[in-house]
N, C-alpha and C. Protein backbone atom coordinates (compact mmCIF):
# COMPACT_ATOMS: atom_id res chain seq x y z
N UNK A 1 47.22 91.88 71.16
CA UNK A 1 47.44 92.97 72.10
C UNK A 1 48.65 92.72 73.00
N UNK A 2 49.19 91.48 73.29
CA UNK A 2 50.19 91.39 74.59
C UNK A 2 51.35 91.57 73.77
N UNK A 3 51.58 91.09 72.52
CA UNK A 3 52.56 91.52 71.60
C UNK A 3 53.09 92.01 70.81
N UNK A 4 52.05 93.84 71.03
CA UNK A 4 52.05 94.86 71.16
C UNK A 4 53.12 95.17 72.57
N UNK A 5 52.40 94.84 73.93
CA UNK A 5 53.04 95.24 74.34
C UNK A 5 54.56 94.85 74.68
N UNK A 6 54.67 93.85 74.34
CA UNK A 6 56.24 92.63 74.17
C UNK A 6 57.26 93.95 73.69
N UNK A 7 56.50 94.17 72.47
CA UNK A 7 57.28 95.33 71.13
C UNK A 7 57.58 96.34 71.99
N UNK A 8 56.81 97.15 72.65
CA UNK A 8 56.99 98.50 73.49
C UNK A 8 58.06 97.65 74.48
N UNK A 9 58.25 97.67 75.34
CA UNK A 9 58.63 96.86 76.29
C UNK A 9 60.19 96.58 75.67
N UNK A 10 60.56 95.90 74.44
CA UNK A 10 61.53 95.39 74.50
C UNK A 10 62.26 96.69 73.48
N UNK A 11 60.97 97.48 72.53
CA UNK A 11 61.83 99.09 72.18
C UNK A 11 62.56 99.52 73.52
N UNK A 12 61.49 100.02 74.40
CA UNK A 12 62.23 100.73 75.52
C UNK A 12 63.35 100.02 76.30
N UNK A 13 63.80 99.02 76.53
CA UNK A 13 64.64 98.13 76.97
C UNK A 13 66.16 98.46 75.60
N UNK A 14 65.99 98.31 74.39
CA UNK A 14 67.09 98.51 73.48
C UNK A 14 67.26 99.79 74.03
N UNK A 15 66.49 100.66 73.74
CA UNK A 15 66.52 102.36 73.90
C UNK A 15 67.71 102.45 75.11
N UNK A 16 67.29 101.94 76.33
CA UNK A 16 67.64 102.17 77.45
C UNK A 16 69.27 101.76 77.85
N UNK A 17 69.21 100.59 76.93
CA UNK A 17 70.62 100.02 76.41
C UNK A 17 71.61 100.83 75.91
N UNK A 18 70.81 101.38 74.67
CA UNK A 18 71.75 102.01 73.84
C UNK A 18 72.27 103.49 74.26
N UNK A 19 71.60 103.93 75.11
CA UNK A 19 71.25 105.07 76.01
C UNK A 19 72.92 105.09 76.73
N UNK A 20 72.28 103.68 77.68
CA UNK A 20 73.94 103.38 78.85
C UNK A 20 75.16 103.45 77.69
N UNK A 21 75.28 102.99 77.12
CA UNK A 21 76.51 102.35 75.86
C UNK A 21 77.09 104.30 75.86
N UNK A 22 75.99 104.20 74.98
CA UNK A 22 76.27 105.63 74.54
C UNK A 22 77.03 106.68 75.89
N UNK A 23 76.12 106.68 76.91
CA UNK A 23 77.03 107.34 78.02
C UNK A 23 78.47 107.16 78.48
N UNK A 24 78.52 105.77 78.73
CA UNK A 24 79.91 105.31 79.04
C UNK A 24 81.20 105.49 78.14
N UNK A 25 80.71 105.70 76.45
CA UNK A 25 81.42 105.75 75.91
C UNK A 25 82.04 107.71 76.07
N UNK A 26 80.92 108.03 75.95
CA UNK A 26 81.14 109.62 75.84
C UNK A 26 81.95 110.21 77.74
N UNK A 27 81.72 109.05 78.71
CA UNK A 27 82.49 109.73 79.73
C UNK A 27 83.72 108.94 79.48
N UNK A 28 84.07 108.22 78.69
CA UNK A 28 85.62 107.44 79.00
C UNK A 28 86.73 108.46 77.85
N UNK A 29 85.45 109.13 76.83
CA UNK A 29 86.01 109.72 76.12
C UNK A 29 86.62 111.11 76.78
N UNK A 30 85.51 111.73 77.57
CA UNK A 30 86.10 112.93 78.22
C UNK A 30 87.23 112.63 79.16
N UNK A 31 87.47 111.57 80.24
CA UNK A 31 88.42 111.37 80.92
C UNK A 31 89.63 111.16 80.02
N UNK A 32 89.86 110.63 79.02
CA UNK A 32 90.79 110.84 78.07
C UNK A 32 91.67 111.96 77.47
N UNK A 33 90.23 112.69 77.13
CA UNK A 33 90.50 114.31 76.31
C UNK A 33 91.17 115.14 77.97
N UNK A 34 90.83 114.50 79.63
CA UNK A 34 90.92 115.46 80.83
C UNK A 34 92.80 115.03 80.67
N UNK A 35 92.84 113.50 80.65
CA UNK A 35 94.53 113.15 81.15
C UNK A 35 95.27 113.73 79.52
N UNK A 36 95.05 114.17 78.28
CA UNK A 36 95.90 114.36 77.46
C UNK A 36 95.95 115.81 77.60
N UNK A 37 94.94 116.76 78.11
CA UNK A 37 95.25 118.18 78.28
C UNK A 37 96.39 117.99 79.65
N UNK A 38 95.93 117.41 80.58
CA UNK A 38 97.03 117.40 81.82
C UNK A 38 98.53 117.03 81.53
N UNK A 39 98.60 116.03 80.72
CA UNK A 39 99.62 116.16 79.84
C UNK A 39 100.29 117.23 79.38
N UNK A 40 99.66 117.69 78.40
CA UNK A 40 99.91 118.87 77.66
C UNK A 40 100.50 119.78 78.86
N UNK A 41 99.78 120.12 79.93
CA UNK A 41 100.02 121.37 80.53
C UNK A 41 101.41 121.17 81.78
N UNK A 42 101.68 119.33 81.90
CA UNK A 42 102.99 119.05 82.38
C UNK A 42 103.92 119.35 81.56
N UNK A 43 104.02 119.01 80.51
CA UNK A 43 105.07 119.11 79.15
C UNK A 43 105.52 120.99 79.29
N UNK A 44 103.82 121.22 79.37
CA UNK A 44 104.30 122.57 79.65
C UNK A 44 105.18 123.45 80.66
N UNK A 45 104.50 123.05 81.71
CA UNK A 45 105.56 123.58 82.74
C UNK A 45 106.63 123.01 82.82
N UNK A 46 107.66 122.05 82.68
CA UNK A 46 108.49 121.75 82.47
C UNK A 46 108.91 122.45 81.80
N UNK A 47 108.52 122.94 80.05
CA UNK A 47 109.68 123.53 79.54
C UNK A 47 109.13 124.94 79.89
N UNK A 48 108.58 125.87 80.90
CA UNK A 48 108.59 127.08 81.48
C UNK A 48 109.56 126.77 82.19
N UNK A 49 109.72 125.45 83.10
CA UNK A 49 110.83 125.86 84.22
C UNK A 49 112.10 125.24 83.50
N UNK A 50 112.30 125.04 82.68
CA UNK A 50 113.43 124.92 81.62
C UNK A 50 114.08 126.03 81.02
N UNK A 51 112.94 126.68 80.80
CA UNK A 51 112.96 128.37 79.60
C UNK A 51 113.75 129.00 81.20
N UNK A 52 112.73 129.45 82.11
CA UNK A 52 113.46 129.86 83.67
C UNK A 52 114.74 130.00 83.85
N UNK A 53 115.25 128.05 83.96
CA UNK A 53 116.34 127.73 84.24
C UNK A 53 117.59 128.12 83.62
N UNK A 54 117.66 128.69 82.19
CA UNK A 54 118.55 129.14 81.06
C UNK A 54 118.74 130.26 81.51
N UNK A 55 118.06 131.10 82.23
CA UNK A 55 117.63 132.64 82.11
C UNK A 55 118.55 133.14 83.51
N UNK A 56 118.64 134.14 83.69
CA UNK A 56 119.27 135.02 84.63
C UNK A 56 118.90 134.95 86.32
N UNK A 57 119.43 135.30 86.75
CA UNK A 57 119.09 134.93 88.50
C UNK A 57 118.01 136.16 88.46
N UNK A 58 116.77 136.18 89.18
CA UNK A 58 115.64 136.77 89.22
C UNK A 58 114.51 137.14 88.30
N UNK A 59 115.16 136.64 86.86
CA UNK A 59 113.94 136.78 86.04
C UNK A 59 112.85 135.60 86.14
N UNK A 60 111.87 136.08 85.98
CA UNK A 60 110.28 135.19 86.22
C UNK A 60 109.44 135.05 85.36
N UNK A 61 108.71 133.97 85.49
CA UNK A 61 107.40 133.89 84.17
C UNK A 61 106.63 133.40 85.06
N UNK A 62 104.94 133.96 84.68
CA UNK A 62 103.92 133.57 85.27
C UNK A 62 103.25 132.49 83.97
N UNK A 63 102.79 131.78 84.58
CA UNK A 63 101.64 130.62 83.57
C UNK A 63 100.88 130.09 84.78
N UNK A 64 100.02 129.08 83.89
CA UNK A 64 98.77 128.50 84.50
C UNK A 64 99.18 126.99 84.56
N UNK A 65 98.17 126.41 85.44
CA UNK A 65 97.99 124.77 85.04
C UNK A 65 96.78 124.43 85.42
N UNK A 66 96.36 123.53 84.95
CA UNK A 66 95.10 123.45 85.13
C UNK A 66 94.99 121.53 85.65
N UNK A 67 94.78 121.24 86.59
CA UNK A 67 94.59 119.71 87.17
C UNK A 67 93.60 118.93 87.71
N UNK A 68 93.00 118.42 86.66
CA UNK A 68 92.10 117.54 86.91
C UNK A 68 91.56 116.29 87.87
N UNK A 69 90.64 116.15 88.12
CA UNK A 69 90.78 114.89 89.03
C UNK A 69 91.10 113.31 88.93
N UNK A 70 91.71 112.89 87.73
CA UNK A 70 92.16 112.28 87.57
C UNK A 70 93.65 112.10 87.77
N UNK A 71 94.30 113.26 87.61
CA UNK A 71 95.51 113.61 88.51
C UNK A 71 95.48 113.84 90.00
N UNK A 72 96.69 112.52 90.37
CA UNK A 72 96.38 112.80 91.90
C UNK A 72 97.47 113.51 92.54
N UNK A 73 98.54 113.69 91.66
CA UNK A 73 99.39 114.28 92.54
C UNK A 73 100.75 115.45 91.25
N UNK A 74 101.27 116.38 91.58
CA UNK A 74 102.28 116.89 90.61
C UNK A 74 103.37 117.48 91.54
N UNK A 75 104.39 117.14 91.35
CA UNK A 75 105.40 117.59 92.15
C UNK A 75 107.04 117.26 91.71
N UNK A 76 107.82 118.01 92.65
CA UNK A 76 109.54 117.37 92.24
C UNK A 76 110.35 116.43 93.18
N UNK A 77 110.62 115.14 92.91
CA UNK A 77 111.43 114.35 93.08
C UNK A 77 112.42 114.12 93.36
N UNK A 78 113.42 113.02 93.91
CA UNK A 78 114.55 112.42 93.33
C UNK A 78 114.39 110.56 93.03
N UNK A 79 113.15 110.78 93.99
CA UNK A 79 112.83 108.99 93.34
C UNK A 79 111.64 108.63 92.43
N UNK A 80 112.21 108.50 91.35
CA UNK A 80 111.22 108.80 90.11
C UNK A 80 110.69 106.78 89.97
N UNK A 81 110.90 106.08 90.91
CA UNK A 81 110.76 104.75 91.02
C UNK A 81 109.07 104.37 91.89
N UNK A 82 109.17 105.22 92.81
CA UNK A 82 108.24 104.75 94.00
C UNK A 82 107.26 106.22 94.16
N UNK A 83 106.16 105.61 93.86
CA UNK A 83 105.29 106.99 93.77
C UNK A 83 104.87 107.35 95.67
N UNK A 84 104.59 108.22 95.83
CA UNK A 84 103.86 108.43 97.29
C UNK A 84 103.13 107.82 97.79
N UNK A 85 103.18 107.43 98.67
CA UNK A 85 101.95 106.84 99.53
C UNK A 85 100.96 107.94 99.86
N UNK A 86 100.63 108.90 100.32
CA UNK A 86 99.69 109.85 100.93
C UNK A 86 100.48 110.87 100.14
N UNK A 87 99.12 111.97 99.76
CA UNK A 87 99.63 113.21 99.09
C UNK A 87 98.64 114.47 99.38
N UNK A 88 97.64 114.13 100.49
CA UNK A 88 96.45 115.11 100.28
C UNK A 88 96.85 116.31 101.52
N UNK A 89 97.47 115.48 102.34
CA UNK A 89 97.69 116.62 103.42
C UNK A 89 99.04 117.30 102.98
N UNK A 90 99.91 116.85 101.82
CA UNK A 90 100.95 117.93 101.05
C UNK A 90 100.43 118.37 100.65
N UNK A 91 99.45 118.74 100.07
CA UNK A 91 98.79 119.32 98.41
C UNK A 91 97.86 120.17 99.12
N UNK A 92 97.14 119.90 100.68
CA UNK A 92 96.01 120.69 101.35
C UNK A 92 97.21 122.12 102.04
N UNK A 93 98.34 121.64 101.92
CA UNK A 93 99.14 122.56 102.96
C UNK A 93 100.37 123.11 102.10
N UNK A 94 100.25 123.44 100.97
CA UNK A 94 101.31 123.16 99.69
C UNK A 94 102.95 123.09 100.36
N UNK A 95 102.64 122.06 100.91
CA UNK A 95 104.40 121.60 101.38
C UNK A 95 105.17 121.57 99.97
N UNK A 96 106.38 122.10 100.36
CA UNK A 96 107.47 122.57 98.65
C UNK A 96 108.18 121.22 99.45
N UNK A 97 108.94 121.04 97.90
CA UNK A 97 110.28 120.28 98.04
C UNK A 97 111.02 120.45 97.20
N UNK A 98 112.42 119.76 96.60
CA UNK A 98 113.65 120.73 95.86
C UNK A 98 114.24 119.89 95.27
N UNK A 99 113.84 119.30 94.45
CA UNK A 99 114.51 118.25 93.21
C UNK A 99 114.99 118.33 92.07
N UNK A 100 115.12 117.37 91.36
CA UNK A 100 115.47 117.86 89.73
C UNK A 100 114.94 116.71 88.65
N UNK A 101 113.04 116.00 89.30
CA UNK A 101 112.39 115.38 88.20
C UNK A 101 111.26 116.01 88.73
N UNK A 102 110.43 116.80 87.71
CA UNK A 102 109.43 117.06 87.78
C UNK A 102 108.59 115.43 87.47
N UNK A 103 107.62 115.47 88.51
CA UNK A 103 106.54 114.09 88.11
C UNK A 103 104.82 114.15 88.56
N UNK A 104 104.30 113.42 87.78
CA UNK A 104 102.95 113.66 87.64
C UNK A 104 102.40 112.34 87.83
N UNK A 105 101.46 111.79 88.69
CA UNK A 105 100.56 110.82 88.78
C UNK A 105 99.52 110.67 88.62
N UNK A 106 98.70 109.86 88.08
CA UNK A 106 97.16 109.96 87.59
C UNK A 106 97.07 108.67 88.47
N UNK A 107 95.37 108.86 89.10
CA UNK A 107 94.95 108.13 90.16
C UNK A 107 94.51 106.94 89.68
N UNK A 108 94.69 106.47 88.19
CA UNK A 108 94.49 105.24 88.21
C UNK A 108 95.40 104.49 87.56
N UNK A 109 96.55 104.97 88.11
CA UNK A 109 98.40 104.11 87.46
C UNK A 109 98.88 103.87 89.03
N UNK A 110 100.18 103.04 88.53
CA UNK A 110 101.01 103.40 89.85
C UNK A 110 102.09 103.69 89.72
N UNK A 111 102.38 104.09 88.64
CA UNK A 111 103.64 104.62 87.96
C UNK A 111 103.97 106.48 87.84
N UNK A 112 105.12 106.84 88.18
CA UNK A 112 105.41 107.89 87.80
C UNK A 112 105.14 108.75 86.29
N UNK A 113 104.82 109.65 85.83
CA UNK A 113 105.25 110.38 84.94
C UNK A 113 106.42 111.35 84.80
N UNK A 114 107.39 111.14 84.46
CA UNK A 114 109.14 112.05 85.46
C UNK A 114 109.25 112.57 83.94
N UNK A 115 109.82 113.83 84.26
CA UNK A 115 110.71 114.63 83.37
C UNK A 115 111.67 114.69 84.19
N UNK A 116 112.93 114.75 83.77
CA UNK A 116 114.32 115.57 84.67
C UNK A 116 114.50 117.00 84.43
N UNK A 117 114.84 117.96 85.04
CA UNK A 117 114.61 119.19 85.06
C UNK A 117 116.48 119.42 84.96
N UNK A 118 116.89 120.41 84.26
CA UNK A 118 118.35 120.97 84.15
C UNK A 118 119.07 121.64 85.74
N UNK A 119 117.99 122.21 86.31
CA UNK A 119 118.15 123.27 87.76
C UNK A 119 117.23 122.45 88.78
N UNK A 120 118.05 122.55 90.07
CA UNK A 120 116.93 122.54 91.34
C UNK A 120 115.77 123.18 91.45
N UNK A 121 114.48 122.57 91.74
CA UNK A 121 113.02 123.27 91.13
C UNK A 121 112.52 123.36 92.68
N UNK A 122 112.33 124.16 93.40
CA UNK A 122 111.14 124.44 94.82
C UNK A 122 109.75 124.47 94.11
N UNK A 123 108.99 123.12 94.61
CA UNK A 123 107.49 123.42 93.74
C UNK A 123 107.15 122.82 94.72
N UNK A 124 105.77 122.97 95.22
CA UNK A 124 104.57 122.75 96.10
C UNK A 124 104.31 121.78 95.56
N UNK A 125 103.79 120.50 96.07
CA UNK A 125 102.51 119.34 95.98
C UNK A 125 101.87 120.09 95.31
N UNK A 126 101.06 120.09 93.93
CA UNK A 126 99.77 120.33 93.70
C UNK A 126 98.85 118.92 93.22
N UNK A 127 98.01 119.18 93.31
CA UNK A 127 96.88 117.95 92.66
C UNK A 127 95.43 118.60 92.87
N UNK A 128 94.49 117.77 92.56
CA UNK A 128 92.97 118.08 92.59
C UNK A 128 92.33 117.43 93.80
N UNK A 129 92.29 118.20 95.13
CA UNK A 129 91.86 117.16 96.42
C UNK A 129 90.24 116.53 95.98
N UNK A 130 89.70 116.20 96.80
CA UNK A 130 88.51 115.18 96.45
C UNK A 130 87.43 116.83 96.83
N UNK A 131 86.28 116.06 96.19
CA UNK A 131 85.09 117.54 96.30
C UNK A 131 85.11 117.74 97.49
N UNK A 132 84.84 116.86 98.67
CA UNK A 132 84.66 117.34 100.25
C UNK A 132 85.51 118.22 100.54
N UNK A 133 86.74 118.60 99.78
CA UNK A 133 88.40 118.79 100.94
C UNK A 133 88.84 120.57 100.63
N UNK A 134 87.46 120.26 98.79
CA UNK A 134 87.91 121.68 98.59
C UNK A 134 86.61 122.25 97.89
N UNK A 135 86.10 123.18 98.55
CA UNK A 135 85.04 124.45 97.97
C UNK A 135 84.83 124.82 96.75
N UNK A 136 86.26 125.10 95.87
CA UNK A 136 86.15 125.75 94.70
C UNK A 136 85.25 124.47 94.13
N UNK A 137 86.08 123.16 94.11
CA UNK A 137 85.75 122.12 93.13
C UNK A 137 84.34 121.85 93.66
N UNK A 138 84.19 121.93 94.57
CA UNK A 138 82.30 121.78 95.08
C UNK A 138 81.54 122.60 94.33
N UNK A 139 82.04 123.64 94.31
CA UNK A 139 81.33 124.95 93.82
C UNK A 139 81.06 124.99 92.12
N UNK A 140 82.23 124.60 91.48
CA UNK A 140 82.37 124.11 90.33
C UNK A 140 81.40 123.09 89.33
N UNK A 141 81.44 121.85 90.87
CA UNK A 141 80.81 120.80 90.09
C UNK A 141 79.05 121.27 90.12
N UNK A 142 78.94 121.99 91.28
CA UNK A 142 77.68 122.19 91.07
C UNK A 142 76.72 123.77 90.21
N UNK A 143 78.02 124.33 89.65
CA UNK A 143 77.60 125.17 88.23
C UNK A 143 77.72 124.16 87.18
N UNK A 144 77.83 122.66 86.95
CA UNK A 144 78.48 122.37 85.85
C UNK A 144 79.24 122.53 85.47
N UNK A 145 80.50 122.93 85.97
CA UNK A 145 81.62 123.54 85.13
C UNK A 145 82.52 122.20 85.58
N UNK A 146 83.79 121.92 84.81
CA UNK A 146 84.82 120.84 85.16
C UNK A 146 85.26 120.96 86.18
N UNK A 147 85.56 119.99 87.30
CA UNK A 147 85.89 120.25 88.08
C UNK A 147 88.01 120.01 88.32
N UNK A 148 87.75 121.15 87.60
CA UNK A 148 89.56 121.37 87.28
C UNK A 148 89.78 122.01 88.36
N UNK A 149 91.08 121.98 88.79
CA UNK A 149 91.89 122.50 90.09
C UNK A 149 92.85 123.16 88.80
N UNK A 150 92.81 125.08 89.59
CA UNK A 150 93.54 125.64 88.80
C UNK A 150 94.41 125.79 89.13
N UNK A 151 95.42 126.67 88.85
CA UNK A 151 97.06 126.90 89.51
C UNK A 151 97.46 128.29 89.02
N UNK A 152 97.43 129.59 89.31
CA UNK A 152 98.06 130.38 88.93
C UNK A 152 99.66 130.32 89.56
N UNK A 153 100.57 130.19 88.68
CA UNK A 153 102.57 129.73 88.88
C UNK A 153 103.40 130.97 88.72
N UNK A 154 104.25 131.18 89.53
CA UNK A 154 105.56 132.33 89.10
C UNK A 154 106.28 131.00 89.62
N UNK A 155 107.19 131.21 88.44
CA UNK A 155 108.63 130.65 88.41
C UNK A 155 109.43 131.80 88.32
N UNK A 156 110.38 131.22 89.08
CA UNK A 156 111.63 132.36 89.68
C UNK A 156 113.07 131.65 89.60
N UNK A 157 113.97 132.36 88.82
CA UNK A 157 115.36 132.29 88.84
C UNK A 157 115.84 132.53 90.59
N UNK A 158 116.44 132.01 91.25
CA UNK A 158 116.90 132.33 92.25
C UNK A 158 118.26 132.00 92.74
N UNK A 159 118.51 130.99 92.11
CA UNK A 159 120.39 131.40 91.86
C UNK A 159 120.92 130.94 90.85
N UNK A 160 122.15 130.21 90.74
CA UNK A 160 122.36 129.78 88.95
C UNK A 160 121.92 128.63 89.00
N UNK A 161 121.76 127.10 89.83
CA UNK A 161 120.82 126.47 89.17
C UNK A 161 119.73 125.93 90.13
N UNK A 162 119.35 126.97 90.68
CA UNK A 162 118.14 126.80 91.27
C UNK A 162 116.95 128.05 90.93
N UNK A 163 115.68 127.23 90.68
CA UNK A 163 114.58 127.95 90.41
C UNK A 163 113.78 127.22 91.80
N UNK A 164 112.81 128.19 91.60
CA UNK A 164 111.64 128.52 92.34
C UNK A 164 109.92 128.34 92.16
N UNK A 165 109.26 127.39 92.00
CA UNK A 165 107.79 127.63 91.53
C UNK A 165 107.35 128.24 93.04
N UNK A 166 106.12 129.24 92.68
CA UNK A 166 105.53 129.34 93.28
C UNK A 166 103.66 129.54 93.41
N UNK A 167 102.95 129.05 94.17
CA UNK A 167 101.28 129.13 93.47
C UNK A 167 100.79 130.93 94.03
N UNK A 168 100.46 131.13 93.14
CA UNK A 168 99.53 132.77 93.26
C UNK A 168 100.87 134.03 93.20
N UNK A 169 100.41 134.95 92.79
CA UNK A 169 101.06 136.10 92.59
C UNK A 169 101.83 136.49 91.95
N UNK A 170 101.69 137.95 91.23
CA UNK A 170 102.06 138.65 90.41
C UNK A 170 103.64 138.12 90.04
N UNK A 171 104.14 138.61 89.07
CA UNK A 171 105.98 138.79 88.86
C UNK A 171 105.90 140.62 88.74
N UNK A 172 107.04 140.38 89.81
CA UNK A 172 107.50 141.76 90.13
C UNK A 172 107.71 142.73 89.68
């Protein structure tokens, strides 16, 4: 009888094992599949504000981005060497700035991600603030849904080599 229960005991113990394994693997997998879409959707805007930059003084394109919390910060540069120290009170207050490397940081590097951009780019700090800082992503995590930070973008021609991002609203 006690080695009966040994057997139960050390099933549920593998079980419980294989249980954790199994989890950790399937969340390292999703944080993976989160930084190669964020990817994707930098690559992207870059060549929107590339496509932009070719184009005529006032023509515009709207797109999306979508930024995860593993991204801590997206913005334009000139020192593509030294990442930011603090980025939440830019990104809470979308302070612009006017460079020519678009760059992207994920919160567990300390390295830049830089594209160089052809035109001067005005783009806001964006990133994914922490759940406390922002509602949507509170609101989000607790439907289950990802807690992605979205971005509706107009990029704007605004002289010959300066463009314009901007977050929310129509093209004219």
């Amino acid at each position: 009888m006690p080695e009966t229960w040994l057997y139960i005991a050390g099933g549920i113990f593998i079980a419980m094992l294989i249980f954790v394994i199994a989890y950790n693997l399937l969340t390292i997998h999703m944080i993976q599949a989160q930084k190669q879409n964020a990817l994707a959707d930098f690559n992207d805007l870059h060549t929107d504000i590339e496509t932009v930059c070719l184009q005529e003084i006032n023509n515009s394109m709207q797109t999306k981005i979508a930024i995860p919390p593993s991204v801590r910060v997206l913005y334009v540069t000139d020192d593509t060497k030294n990442p930011l120290p603090t980025v939440i009170e830019r990104i809470k207050n979308a302070e612009t700035n006017r460079e020519r490397n678009l760059c992207m940081q994920f919160i567990d590097e300390q390295i830049l991600r830089c594209k160089e951009l052809t035109c001067d780019t005005t783009l806001p700090y964006m990133g994914s603030l922490p759940e406390h800082m922002d509602i949507k992503i509170m609101v989000k995590k607790i439907l289950g849904e990802a807690p992605v930070k979205e971005y509706d973008l107009r990029i704007t021609k605004v002289l010959g080599d300066e463009v314009e991002v901007k977050i929310g609203g129509e093209i004219e």
